[in-house]
Protein backbone atom coordinates (compact mmCIF):
# COMPACT_ATOMS: atom_id res chain seq x y z
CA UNK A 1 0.00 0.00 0.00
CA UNK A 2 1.31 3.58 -0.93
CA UNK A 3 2.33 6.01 1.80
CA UNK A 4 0.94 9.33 2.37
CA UNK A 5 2.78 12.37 0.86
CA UNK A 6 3.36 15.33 2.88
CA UNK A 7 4.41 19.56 1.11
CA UNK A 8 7.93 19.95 1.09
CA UNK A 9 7.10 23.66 1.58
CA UNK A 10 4.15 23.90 4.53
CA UNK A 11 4.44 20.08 5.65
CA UNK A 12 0.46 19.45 4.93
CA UNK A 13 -1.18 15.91 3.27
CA UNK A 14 -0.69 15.75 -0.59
CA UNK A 15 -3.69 15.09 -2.57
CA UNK A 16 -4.01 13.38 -5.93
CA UNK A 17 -4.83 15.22 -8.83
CA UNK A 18 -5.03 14.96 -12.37
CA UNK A 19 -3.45 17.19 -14.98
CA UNK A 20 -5.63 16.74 -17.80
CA UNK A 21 -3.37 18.67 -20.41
CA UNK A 22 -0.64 16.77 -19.68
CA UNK A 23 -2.52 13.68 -18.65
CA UNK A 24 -0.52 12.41 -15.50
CA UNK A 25 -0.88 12.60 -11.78
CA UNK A 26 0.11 15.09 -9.52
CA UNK A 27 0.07 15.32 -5.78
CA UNK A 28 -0.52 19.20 -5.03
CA UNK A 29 -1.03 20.88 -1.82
CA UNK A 30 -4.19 22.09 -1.05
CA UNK A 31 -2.91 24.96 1.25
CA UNK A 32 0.12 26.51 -0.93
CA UNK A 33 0.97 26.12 -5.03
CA UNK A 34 3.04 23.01 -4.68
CA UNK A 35 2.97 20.18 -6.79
CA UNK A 36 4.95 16.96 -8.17
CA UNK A 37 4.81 14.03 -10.38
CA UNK A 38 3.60 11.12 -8.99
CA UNK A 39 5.62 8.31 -9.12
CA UNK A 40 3.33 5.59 -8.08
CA UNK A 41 0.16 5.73 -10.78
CA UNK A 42 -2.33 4.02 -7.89
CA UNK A 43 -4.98 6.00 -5.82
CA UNK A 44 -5.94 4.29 -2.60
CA UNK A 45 -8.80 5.00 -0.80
CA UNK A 46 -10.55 4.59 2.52
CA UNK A 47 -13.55 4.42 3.01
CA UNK A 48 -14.74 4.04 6.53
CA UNK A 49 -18.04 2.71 7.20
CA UNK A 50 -19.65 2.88 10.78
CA UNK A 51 -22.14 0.83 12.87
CA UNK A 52 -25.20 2.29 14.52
CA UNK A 53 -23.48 1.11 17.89
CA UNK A 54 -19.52 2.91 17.30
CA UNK A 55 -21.60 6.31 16.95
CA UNK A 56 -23.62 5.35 19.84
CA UNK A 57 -20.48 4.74 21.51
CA UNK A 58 -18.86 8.15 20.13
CA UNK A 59 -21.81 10.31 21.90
CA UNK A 60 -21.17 8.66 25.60
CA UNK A 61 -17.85 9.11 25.53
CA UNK A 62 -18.41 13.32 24.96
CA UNK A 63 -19.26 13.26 28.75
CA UNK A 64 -15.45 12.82 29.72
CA UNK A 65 -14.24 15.05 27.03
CA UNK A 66 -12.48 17.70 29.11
CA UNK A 67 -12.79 20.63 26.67
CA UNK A 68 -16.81 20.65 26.02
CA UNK A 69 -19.21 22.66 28.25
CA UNK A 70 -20.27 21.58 30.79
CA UNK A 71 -24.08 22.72 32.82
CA UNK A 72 -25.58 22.20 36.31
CA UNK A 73 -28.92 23.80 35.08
CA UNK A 74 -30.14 20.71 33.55
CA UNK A 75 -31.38 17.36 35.28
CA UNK A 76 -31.20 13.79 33.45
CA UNK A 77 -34.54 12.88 32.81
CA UNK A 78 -33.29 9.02 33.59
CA UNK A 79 -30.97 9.41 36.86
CA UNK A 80 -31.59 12.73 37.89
CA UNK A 81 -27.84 13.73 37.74
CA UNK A 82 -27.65 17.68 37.69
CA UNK A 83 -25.03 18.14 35.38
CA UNK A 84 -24.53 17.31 31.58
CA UNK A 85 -22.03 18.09 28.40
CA UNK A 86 -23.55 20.30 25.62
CA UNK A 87 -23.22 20.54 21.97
CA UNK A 88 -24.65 21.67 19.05
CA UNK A 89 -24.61 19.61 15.93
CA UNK A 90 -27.26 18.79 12.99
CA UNK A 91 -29.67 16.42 13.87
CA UNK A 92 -30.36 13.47 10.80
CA UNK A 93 -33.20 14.78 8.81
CA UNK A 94 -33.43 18.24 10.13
CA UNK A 95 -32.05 21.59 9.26
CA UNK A 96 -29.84 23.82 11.36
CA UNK A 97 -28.10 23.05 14.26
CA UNK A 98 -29.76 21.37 17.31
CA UNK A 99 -28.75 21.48 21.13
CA UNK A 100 -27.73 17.87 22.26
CA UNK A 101 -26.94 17.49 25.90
CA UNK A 102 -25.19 14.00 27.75
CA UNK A 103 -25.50 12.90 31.00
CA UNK A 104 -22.00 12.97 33.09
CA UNK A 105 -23.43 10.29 35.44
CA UNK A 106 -21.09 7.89 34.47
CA UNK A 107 -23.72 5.15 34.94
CA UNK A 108 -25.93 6.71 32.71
CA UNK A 109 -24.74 8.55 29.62
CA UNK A 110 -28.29 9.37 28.33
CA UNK A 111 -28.71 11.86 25.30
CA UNK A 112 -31.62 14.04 24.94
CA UNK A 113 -31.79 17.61 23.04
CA UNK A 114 -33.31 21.02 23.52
């Protein structure tokens, strides 16, 4: 498998791309003008796939996550714990952003939003 390519002038990921005058590949940088020949002619690609549980998973563990806020205003519907993590983030389906807060009973972890 090929190795990722880093800017020899800002030090930031290389991405393919094709130069269709000249038709070959080129790495460029997305965050300055550089570019060079590629020297391997194969793209890889990840894709990464999730399970309904990992994201599950991903939305407890924002209750230990030192650098979200934090509230004492709000009660757990479930444990009655008085203090949760906030976010905002778009809810599936809707538009905007929506208010999601986690329990920091450790015990508990339930999600609701405002």
């Amino acid at each position: 498998m090929s190795t990722m390519k880093f800017c020899r002038e800002c030090n930031n990921i290389l991405y393919p791309k094709e130069d269709k005058d000249q038709k070959i590949l080129l790495y460029a940088c997305r965050n300055c003008d550089h570019q060079e020949a590629a020297d391997n002619y194969c793209v890889y690609r990840n894709e990464i796939h999730h399970a309904v549980g990992e994201r599950t998973q991903v939305l407890q563990d924002v209750a230990a996550d030192p650098t979200l806020p934090r509230t004492k205003s709000v009660r757990c519907t479930q444990c009655n714990h008085g203090e949760a993590v906030f976010f905002q983030a778009t809810a599936r389906g809707e538009e905007g952003m929506t208010l999601f807060f986690v329990c920091c009973n450790p015990n508990c972890g339930y999600r609701w939003r405002d």
